[in-house]
C-alpha atoms as a PDB file:
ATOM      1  CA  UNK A   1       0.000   0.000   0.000  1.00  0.00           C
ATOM      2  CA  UNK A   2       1.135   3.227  -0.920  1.00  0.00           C
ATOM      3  CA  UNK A   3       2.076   5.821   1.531  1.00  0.00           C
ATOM      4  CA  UNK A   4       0.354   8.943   1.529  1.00  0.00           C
ATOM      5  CA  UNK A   5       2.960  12.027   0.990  1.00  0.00           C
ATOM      6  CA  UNK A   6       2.666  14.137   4.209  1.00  0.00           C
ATOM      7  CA  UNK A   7       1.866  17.395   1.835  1.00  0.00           C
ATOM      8  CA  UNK A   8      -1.052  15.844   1.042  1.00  0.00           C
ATOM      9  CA  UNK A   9      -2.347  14.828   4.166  1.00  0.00           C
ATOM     10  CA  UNK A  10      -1.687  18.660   5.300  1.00  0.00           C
ATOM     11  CA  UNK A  11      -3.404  19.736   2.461  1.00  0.00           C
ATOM     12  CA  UNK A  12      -6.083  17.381   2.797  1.00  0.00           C
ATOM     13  CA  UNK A  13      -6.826  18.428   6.296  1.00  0.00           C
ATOM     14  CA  UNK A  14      -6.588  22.286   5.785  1.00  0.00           C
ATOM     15  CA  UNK A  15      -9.030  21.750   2.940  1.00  0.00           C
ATOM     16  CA  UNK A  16     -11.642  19.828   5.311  1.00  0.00           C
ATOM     17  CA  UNK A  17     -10.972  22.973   7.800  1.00  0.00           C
ATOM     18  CA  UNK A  18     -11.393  25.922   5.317  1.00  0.00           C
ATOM     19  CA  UNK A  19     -14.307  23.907   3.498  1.00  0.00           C
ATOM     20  CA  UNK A  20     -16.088  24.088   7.464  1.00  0.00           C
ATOM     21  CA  UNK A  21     -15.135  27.488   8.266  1.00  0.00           C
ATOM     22  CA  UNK A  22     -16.628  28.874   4.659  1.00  0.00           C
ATOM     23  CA  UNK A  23     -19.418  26.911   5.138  1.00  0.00           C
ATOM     24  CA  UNK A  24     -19.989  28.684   8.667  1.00  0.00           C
ATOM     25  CA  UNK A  25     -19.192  32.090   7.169  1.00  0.00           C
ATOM     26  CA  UNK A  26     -21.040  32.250   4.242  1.00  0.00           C
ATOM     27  CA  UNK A  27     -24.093  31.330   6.229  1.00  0.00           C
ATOM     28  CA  UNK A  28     -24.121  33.703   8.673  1.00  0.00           C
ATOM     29  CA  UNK A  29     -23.149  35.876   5.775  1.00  0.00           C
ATOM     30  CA  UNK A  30     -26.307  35.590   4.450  1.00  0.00           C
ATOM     31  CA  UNK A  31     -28.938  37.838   6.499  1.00  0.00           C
ATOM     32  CA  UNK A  32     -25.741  40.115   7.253  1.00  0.00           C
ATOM     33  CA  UNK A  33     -25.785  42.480   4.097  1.00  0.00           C
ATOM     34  CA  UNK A  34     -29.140  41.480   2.662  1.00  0.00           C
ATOM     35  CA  UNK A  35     -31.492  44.334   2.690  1.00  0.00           C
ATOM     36  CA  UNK A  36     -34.100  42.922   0.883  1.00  0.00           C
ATOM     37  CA  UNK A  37     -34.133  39.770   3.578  1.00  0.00           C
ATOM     38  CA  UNK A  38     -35.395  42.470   6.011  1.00  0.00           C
ATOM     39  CA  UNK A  39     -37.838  44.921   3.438  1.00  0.00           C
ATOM     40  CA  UNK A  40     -39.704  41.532   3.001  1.00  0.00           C
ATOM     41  CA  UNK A  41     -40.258  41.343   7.152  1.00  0.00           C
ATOM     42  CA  UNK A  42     -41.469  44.683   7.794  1.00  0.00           C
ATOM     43  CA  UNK A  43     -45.351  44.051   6.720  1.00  0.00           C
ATOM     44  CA  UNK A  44     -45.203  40.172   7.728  1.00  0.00           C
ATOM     45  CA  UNK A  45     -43.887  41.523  11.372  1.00  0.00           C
ATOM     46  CA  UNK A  46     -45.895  44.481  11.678  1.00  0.00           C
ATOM     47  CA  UNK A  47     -42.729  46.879  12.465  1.00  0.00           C
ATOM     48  CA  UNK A  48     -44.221  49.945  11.254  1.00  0.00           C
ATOM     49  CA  UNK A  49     -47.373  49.219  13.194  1.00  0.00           C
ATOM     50  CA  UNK A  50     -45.439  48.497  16.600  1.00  0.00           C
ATOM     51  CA  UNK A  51     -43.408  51.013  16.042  1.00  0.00           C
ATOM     52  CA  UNK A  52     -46.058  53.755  15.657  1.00  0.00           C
ATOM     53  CA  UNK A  53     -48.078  52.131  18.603  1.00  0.00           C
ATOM     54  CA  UNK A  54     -45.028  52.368  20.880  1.00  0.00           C
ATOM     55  CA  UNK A  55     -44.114  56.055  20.163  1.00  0.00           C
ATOM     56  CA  UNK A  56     -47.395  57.467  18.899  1.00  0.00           C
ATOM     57  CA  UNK A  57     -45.894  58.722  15.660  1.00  0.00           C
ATOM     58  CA  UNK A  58     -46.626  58.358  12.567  1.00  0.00           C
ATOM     59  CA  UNK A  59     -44.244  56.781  10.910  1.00  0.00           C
ATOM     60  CA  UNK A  60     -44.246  54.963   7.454  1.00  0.00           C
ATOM     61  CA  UNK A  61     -42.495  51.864   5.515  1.00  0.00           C
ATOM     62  CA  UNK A  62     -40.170  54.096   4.240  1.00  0.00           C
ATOM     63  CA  UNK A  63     -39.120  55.704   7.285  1.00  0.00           C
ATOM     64  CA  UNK A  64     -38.441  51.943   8.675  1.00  0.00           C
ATOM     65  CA  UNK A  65     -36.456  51.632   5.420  1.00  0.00           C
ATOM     66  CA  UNK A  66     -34.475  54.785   5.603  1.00  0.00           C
ATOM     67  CA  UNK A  67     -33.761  53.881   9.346  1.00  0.00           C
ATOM     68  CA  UNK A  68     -32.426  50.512   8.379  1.00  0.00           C
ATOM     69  CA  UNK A  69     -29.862  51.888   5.183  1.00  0.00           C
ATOM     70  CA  UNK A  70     -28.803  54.500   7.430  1.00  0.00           C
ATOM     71  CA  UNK A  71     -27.408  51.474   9.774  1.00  0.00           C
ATOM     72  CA  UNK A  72     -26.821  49.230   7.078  1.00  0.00           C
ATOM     73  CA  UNK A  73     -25.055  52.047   5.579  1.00  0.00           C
ATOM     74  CA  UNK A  74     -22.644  52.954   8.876  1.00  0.00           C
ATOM     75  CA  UNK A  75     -21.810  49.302   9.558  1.00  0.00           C
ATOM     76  CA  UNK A  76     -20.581  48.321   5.622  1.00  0.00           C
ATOM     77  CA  UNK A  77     -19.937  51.563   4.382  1.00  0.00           C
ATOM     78  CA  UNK A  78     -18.560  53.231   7.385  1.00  0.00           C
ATOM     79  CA  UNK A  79     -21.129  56.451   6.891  1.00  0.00           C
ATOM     80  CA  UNK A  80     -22.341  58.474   9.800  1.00  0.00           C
ATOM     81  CA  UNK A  81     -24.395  56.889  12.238  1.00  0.00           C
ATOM     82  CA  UNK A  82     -28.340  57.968  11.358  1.00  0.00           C
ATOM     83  CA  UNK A  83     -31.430  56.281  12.472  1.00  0.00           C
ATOM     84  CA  UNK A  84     -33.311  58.399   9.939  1.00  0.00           C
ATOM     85  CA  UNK A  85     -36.299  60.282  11.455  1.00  0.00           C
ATOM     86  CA  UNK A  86     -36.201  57.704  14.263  1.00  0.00           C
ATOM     87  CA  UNK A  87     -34.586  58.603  17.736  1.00  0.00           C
ATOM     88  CA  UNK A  88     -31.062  57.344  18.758  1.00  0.00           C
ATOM     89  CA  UNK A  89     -29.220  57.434  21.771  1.00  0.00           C
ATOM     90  CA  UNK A  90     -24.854  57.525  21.745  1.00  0.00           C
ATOM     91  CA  UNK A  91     -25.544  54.358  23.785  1.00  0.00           C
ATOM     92  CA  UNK A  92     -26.869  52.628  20.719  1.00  0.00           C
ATOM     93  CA  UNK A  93     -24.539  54.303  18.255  1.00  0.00           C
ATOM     94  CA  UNK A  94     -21.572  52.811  20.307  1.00  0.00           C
ATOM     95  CA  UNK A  95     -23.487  49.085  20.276  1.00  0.00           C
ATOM     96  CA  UNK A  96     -23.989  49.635  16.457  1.00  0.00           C
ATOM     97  CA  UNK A  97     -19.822  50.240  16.461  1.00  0.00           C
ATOM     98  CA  UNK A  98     -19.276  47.409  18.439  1.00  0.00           C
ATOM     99  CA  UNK A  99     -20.895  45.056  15.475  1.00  0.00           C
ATOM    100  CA  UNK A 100     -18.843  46.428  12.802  1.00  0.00           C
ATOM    101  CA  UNK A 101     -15.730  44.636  13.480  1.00  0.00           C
ATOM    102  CA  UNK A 102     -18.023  41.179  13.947  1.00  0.00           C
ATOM    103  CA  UNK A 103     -19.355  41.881  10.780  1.00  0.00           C
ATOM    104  CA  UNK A 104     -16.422  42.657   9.037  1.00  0.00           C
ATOM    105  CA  UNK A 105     -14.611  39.792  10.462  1.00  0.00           C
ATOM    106  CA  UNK A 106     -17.100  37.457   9.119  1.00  0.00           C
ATOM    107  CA  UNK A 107     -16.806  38.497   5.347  1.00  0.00           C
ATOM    108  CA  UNK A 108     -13.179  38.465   5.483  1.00  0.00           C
ATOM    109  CA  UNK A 109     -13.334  34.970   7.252  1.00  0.00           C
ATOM    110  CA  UNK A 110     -15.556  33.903   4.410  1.00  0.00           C
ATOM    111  CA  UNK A 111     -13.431  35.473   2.031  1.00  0.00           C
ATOM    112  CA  UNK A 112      -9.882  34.280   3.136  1.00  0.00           C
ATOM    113  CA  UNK A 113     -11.683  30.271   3.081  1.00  0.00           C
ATOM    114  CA  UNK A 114     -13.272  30.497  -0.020  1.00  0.00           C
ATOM    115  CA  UNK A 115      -9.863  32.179  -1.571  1.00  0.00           C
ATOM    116  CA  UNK A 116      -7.697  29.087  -0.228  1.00  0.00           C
ATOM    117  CA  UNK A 117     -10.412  26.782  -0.863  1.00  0.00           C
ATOM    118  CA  UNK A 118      -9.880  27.759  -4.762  1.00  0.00           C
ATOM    119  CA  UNK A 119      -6.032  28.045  -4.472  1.00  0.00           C
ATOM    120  CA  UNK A 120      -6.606  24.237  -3.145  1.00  0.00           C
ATOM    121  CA  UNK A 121      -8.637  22.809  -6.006  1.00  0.00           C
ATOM    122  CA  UNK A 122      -6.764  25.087  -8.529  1.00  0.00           C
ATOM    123  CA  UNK A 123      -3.718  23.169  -7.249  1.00  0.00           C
ATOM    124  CA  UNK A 124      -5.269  19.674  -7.434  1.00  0.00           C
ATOM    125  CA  UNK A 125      -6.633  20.606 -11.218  1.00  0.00           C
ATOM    126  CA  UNK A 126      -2.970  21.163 -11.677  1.00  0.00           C
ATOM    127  CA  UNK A 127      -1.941  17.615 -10.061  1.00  0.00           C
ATOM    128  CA  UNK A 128       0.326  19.433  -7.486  1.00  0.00           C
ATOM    129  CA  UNK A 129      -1.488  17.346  -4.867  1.00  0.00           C
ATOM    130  CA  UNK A 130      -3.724  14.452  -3.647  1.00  0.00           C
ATOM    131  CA  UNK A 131      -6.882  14.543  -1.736  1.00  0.00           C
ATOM    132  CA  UNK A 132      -6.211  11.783   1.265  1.00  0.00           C
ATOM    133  CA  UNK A 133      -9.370   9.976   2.194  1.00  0.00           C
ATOM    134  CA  UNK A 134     -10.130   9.479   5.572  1.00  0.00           C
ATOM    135  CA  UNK A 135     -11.569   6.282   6.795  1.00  0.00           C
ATOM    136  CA  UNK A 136     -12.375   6.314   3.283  1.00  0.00           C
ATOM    137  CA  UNK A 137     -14.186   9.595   3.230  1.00  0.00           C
ATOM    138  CA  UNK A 138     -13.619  12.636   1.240  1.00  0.00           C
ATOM    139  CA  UNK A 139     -12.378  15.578   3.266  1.00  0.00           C
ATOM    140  CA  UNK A 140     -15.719  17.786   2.541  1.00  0.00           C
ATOM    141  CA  UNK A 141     -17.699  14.650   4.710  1.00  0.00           C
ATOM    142  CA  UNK A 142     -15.768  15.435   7.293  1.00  0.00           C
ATOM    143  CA  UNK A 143     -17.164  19.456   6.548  1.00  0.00           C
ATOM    144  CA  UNK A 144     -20.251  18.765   6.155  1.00  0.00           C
ATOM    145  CA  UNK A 145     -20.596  16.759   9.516  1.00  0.00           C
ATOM    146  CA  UNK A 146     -18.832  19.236  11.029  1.00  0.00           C
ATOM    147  CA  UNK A 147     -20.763  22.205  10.378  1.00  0.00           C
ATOM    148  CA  UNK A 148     -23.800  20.131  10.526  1.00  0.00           C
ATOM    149  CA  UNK A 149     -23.406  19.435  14.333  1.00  0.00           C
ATOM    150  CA  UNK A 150     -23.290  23.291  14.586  1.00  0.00           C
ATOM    151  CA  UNK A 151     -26.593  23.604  13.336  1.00  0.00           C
ATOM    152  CA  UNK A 152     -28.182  21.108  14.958  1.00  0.00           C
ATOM    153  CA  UNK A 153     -26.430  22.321  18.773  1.00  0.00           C
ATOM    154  CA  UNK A 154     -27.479  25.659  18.563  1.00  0.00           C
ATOM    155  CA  UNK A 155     -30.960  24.771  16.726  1.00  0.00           C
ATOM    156  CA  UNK A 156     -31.971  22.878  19.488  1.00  0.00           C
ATOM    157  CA  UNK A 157     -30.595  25.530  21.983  1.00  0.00           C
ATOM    158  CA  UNK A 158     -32.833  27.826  20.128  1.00  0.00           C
ATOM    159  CA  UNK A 159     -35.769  25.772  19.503  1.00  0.00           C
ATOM    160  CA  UNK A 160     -35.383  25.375  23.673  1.00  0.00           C
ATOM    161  CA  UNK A 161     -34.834  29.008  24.468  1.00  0.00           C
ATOM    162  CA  UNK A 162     -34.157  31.802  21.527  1.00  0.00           C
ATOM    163  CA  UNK A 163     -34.467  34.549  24.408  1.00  0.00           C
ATOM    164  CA  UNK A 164     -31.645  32.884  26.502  1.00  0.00           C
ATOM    165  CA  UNK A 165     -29.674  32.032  22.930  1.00  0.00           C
ATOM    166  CA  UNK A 166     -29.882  35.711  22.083  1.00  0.00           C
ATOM    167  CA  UNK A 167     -28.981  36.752  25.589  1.00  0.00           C
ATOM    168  CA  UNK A 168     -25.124  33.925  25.484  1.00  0.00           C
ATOM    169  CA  UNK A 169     -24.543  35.374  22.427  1.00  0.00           C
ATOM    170  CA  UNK A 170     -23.998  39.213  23.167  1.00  0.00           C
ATOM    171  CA  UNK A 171     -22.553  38.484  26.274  1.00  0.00           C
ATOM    172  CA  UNK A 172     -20.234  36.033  24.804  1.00  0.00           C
ATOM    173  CA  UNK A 173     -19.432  38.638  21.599  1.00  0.00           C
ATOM    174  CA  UNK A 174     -19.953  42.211  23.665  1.00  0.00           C
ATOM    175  CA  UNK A 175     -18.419  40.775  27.445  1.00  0.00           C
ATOM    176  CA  UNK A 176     -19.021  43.408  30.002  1.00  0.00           C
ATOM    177  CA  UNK A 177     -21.562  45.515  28.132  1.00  0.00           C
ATOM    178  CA  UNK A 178     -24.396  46.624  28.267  1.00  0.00           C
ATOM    179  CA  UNK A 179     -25.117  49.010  25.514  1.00  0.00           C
ATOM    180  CA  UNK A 180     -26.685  46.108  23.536  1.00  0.00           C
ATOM    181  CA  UNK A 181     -29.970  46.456  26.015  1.00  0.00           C
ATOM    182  CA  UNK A 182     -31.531  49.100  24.224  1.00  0.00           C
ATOM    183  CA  UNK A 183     -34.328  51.227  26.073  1.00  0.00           C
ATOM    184  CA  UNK A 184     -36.756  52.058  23.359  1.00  0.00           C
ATOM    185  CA  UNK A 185     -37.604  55.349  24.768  1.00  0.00           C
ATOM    186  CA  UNK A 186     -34.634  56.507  23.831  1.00  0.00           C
ATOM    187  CA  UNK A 187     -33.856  53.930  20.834  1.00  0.00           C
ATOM    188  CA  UNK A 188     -36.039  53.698  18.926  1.00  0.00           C
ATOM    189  CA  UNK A 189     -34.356  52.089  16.061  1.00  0.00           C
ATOM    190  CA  UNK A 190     -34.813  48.922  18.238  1.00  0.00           C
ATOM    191  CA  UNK A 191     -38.366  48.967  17.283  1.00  0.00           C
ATOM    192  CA  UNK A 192     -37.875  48.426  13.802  1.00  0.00           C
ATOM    193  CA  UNK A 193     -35.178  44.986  14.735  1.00  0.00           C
ATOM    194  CA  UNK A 194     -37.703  42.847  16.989  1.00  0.00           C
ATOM    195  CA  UNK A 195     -36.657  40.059  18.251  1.00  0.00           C
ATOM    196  CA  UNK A 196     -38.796  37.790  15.502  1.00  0.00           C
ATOM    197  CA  UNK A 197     -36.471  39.361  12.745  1.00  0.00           C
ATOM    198  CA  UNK A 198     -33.270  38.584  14.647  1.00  0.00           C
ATOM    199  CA  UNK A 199     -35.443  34.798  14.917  1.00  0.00           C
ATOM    200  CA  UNK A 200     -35.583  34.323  10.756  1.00  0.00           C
ATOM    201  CA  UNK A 201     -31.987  35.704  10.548  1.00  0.00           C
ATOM    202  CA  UNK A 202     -30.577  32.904  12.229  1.00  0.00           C
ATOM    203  CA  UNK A 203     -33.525  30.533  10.174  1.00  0.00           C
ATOM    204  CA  UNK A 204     -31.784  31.742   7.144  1.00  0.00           C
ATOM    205  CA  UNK A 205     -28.051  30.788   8.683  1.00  0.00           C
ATOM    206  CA  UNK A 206     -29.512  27.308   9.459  1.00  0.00           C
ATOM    207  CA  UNK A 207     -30.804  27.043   6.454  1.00  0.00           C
ATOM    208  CA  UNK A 208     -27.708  28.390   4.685  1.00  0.00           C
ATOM    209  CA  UNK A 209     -25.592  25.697   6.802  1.00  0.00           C
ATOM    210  CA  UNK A 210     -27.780  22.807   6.415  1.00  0.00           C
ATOM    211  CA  UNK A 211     -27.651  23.136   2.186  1.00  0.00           C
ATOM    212  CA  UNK A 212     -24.270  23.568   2.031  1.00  0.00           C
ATOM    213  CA  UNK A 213     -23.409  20.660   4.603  1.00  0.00           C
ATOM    214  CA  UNK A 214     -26.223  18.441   3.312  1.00  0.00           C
ATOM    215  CA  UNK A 215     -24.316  19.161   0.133  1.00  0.00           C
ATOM    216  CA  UNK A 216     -20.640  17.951   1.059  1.00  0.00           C
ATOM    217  CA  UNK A 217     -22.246  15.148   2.902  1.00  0.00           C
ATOM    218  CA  UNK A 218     -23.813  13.696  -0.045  1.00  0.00           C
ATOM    219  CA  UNK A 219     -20.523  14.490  -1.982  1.00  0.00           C
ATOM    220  CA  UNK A 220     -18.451  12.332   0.150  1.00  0.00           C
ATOM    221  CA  UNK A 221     -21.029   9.216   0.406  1.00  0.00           C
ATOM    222  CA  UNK A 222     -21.078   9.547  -3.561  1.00  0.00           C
ATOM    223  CA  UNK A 223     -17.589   9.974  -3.662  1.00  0.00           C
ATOM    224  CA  UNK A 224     -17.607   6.680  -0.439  1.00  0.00           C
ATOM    225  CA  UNK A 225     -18.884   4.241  -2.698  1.00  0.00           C
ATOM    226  CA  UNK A 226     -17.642   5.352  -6.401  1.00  0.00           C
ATOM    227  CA  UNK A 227     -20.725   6.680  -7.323  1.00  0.00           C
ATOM    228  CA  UNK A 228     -18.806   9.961  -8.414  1.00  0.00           C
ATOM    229  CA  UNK A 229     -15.523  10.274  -9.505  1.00  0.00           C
END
């Protein structure tokens, strides 16, 4: 039996690591920068109606709209803060800072994977290296299962308890702040970002993760049993 050249076992592994972490990235890429995710919530969650109740104002669609670009807007395209017509406090502008770096960290994540992850197969197109099997799987199984098991821990830790899954995660990204626990009175740009919207955001990053896993799952059983070469 031939041995397998230690490059390619390197390479093999960093290509089942980058294939999880894009997989991760992309999907929580996916509600991150997509506007039109959140116009398509406003009627379906009654924002501008709760929002109007709560303040007794009378603001419209497109104020709710305005109010989300202008956020959208600081956090991607580093623009001033604004809220639009709606209320802010510099409480909520410095919470609104502290998700910028997340943010950007998570596209550049998702960009530096799926870069080497096309260096990799541009490599192996080229015959520079092997893919090593492990236990007789492909490498993107092993991604798939991994980033699978993500999905299914925290889905079930959110199917349990969103409230207390929302709650871990800004204390385990924003430790020792508060400024995340917005006080409508005097934010009301919270009004427009219930709770239900933050709910299908992380529907859409299960949803993202289970494809793609589902995906490199059925690639490596395929792949398993010489169904695809």
């Amino acid at each position: 039996m031939k041995k397998n050249n230690k490059l390619d076992i390197c390479l093999s592994i960093l290509l089942m690591v980058m294939a999880s972490i894009f997989i991760i990235s992309f999907s929580i890429y996916l509600p991150l920068n997509n506007r039109q995710f959140y116009y398509n919530q406003i009627d379906n969650l009654n924002i501008v109606e709760d929002l109007n109740e709560y303040t007794h104002e009378n603001y419209t669609k497109e104020d709710v709209i305005e109010a989300f670009d202008d956020v959208m807007d600081f956090i991607w395209k580093g623009k001033e803060f604004k809220t639009g017509k709606l209320k802010f406090s510099e409480s909520g502008k410095s919470h609104f800072a502290d998700c910028v770096p997340l943010f950007v960290l998570d596209l550049v994540v998702w960009i530096v994977s799926g870069s080497t992850l096309i260096v990799l197969l541009l490599l192996l197109g080229l015959k520079k290296w092997k893919v090593v099997n492990f236990f007789n799987y492909s490498p993107l199984f092993y991604s798939g299962i991994i980033s699978l098991l993500i999905v299914l821990l925290i889905g079930m830790f959110g199917i349990i308890d969103f409230n207390k899954l929302f709650n871990v995660f800004h204390k385990l990204f924003f430790p020792g702040k508060e400024n995340w626990q917005f006080d409508p009175r005097y934010d009301e740009v919270i009004m427009i970002l219930p709770q239900d919207f933050f709910m299908n955001c992380a529907i859409l990053m299960g949803v993202g993760l289970l494809t793609l896993s589902s995906i490199s799952i059925v690639y490596g059983i395929l792949k398993r049993y010489k169904f695809y070469k």
